[in-house]
Protein backbone atom coordinates (compact mmCIF):
# COMPACT_ATOMS: atom_id res chain seq x y z
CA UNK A 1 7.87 -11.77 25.24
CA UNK A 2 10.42 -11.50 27.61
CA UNK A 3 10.41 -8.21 28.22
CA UNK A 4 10.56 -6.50 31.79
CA UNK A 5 8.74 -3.66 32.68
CA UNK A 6 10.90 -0.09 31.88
CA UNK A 7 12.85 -2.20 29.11
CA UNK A 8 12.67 -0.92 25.73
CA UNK A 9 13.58 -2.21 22.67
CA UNK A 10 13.15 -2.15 18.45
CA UNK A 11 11.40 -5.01 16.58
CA UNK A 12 12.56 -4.56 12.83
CA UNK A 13 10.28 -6.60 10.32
CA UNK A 14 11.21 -7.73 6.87
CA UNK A 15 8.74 -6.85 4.19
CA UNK A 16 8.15 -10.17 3.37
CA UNK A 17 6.68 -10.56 6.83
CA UNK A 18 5.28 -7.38 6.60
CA UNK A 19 3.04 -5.85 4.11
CA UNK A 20 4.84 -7.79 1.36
CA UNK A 21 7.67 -7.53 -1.22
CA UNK A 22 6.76 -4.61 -4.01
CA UNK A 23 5.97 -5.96 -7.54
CA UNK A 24 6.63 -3.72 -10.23
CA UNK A 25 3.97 -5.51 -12.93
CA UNK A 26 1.57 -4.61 -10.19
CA UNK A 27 1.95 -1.07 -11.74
CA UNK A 28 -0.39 -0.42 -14.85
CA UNK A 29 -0.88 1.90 -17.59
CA UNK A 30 -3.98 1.87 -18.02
CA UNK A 31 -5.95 4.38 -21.20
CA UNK A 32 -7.72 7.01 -20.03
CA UNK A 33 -10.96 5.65 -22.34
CA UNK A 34 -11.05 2.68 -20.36
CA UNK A 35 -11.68 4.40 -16.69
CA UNK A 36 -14.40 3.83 -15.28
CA UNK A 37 -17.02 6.96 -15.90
CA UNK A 38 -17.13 9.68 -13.98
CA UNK A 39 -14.10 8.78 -12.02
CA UNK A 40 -11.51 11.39 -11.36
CA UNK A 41 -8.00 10.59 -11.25
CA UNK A 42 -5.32 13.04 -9.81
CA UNK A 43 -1.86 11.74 -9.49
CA UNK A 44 -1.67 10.69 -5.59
CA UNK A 45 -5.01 10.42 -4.77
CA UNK A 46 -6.27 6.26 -4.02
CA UNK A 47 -8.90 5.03 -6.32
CA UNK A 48 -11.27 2.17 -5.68
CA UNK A 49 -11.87 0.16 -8.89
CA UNK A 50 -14.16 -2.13 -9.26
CA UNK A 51 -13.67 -5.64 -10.50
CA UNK A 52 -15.86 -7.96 -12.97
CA UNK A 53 -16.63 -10.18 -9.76
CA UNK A 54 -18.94 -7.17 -7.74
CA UNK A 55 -15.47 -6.45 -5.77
CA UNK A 56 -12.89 -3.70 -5.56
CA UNK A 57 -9.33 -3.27 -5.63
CA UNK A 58 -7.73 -0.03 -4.33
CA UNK A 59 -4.90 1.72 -6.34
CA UNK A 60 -2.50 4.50 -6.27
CA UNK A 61 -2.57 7.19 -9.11
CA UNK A 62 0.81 7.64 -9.80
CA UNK A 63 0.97 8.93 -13.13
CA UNK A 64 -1.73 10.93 -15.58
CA UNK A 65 -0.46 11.32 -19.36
CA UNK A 66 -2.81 12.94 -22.21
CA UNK A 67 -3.21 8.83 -23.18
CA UNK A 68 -3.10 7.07 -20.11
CA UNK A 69 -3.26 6.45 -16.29
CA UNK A 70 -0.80 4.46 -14.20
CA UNK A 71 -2.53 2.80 -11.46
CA UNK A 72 0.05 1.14 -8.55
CA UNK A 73 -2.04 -1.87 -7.15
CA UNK A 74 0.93 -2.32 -4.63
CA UNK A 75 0.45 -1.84 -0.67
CA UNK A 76 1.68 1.88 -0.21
CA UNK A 77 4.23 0.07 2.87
CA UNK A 78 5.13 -2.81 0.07
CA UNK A 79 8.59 -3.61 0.05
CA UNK A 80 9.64 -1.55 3.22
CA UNK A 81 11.17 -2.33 6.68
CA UNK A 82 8.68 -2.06 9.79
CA UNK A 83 10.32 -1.08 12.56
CA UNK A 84 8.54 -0.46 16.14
CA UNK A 85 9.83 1.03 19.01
CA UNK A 86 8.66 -1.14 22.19
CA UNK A 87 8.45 0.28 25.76
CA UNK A 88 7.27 -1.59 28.10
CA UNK A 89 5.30 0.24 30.45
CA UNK A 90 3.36 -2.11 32.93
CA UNK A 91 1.86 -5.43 32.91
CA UNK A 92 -2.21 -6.22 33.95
């Protein structure tokens, strides 16, 4: 808004407006045992997990021990800045 055609300009966005702040207990070891079957987990790869209620949550592999698996339920953009570069180019 406000903007005249040509003008330029950077819009910087909290995370808490964004994609959210980053919460570390959102991060959990989980044992190997108790993956789901037949689901193959490779440190940086997304999984989708499936919950008790028929739904699914998506999470980052971030970590693969002999014991365990640490699964990062955080946004991958949690806690960072957006910023966007704006040019206004014409207006229809």
């Amino acid at each position: 808004m406000g903007m005249k055609v040509g003008q330029s300009k950077s819009v910087n966005i909290p995370p808490d407006k964004a994609y959210g702040l980053r919460h570390e207990d959102w991060a959990l070891d989980v044992p190997r045992n108790k993956m789901p079957e037949g689901m193959k987990a490779e440190a940086g790869v997304y999984l989708e997990i499936p919950r008790e209620d028929g739904s699914s949550s998506t999470a980052a592999v971030t970590h693969i021990s002999e014991s365990s698996v640490t699964l990062d339920f955080n946004h991958p953009l949690a806690g960072k800045e957006l910023i966007f570069d704006v040019s206004l180019l014409e207006i229809v």
